[in-house]
Protein backbone atom coordinates (compact mmCIF):
# COMPACT_ATOMS: atom_id res chain seq x y z
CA UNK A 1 57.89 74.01 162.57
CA UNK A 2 55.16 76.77 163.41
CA UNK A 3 54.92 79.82 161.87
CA UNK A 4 55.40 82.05 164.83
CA UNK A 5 57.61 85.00 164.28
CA UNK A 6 61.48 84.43 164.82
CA UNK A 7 63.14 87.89 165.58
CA UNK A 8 66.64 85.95 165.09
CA UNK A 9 65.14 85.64 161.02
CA UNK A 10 65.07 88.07 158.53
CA UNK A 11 61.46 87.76 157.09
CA UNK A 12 61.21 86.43 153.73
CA UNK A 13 60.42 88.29 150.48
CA UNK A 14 58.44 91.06 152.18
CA UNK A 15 57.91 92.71 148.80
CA UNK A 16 54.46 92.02 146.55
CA UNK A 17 53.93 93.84 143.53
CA UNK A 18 56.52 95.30 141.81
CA UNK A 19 56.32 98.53 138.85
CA UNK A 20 60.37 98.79 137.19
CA UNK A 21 60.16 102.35 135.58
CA UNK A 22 63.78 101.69 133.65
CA UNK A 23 61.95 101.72 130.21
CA UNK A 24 60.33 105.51 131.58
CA UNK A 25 63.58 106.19 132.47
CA UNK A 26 65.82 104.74 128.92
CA UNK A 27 62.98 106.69 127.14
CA UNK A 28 63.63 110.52 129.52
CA UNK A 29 67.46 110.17 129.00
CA UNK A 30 66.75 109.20 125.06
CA UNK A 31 64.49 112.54 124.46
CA UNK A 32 67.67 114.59 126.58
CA UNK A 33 69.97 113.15 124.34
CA UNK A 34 67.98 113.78 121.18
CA UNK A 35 67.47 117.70 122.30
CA UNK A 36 63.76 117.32 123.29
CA UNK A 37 64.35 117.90 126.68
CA UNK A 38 66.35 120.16 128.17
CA UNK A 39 69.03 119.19 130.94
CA UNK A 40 66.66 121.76 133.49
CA UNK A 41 64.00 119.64 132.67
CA UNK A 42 65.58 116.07 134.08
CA UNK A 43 68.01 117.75 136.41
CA UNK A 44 65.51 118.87 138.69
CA UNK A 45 65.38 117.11 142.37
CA UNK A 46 63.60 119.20 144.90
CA UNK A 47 65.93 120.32 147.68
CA UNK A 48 64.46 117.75 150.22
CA UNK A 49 65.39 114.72 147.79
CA UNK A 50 68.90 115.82 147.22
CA UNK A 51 69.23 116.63 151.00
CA UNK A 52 68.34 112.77 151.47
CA UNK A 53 70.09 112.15 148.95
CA UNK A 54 73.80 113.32 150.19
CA UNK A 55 72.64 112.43 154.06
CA UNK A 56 71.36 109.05 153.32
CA UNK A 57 70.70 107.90 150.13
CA UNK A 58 72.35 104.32 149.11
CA UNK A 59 75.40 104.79 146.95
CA UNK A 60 75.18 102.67 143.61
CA UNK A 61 77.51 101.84 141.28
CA UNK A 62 76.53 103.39 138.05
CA UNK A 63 77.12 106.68 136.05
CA UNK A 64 75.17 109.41 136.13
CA UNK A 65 73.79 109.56 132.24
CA UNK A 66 73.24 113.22 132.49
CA UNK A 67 76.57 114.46 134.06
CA UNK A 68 78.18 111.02 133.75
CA UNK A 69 79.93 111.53 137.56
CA UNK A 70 79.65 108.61 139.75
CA UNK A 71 77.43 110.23 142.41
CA UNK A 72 74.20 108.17 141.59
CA UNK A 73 72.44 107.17 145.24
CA UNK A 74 68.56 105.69 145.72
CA UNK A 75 66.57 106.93 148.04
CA UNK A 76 63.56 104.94 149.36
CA UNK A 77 60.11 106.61 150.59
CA UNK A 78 57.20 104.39 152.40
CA UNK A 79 53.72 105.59 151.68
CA UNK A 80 50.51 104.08 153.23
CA UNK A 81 47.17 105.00 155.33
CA UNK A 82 49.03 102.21 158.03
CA UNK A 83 52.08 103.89 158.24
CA UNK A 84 50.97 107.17 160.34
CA UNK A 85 53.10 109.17 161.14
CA UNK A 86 55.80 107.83 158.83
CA UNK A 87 53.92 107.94 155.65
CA UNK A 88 55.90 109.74 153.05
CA UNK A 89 59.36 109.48 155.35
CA UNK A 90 62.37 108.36 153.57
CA UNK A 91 63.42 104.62 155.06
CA UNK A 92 66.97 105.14 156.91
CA UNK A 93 68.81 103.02 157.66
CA UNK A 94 67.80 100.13 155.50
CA UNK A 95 66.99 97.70 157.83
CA UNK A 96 64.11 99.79 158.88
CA UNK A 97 62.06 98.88 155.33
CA UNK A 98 62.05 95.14 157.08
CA UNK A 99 61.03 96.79 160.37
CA UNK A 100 57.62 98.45 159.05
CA UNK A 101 57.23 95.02 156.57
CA UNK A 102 56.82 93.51 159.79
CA UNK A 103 55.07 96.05 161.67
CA UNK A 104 52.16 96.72 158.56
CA UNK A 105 49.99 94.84 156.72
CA UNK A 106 51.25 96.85 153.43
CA UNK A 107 52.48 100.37 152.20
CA UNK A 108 54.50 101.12 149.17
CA UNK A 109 57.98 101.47 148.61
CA UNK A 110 59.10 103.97 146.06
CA UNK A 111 63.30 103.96 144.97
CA UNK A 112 64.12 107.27 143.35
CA UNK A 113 67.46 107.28 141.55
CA UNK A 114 69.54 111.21 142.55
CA UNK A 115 72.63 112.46 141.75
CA UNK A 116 73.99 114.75 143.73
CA UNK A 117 75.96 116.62 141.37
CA UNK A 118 73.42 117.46 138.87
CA UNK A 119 70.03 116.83 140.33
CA UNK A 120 69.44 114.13 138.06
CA UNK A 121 66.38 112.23 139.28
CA UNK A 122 63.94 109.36 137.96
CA UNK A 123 61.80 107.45 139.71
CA UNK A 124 63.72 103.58 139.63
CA UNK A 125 60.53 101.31 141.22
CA UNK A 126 57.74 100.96 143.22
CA UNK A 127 56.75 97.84 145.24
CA UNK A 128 54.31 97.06 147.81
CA UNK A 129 55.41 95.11 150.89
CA UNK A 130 53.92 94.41 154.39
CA UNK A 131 52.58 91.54 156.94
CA UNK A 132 50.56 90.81 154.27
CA UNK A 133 53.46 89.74 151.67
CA UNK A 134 55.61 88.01 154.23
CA UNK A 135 52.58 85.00 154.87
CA UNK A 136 51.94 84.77 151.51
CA UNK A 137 55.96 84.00 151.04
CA UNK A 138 55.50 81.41 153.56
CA UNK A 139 52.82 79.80 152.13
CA UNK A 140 54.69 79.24 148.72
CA UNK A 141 57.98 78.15 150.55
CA UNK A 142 59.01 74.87 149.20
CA UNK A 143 58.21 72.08 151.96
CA UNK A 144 55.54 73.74 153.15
């Protein structure tokens, strides 16, 4: 079997490097509940964010751990020189992240964790993914 592109095929594991910020984030909520930081100073999403946020963020199943309401959502931004015009856009609807892997050698991903009750907001991970990630997924496929 080649390795020419199959539209019918969702690429494989378009995603290379990967930063998790949840020990960033265990450590913010930690100082908020241990009175060195004030609730203003977590719960403070700029009005874009939570606009995404309500319109088109991913609902997850999780508390809030400021408010505790179940109104968590991600929303994903693409950033790269590549990406043009839709550097710094938010990815809607999902299936668009796969569209740019395919269309771009490699921009960045960032997840950003909002409620939209409080304005809760932490940055949840950052990955790179592209072209670039989907051959070298191919090249470690088993049978290959």
């Amino acid at each position: 079997m080649g390795r020419s592109f199959d539209p019918t095929q969702a690429p494989r594991a378009p995603v290379g490097p990967t930063v998790d910020y949840s020990l960033a984030r265990r450590a913010v909520i930690s100082s908020l509940r241990r009175g060195v930081l004030a609730t203003t100073d977590v719960c403070d999403a700029h009005p874009e964010l939570m606009r995404a946020a309500k319109n088109i963020g991913e609902e997850i199943q999780a508390q809030c751990p400021v408010c505790s309401h179940a109104t968590l959502r991600h929303v994903r931004y693409v950033y790269g020189e590549a990406l043009k015009s839709n550097n710094g856009r938010v990815v809607y609807p999902a299936g668009w992240l796969t569209e740019l892997a395919v269309k771009h050698d490699e921009f960045t991903c960032y997840v950003v964790e909002v409620c939209v009750d409080c304005s809760w907001n932490h940055l949840v991970r950052a990955y790179t993914a592209g072209r670039r990630f989907i051959a070298q997924a191919e090249q470690t496929r088993p049978g290959r």
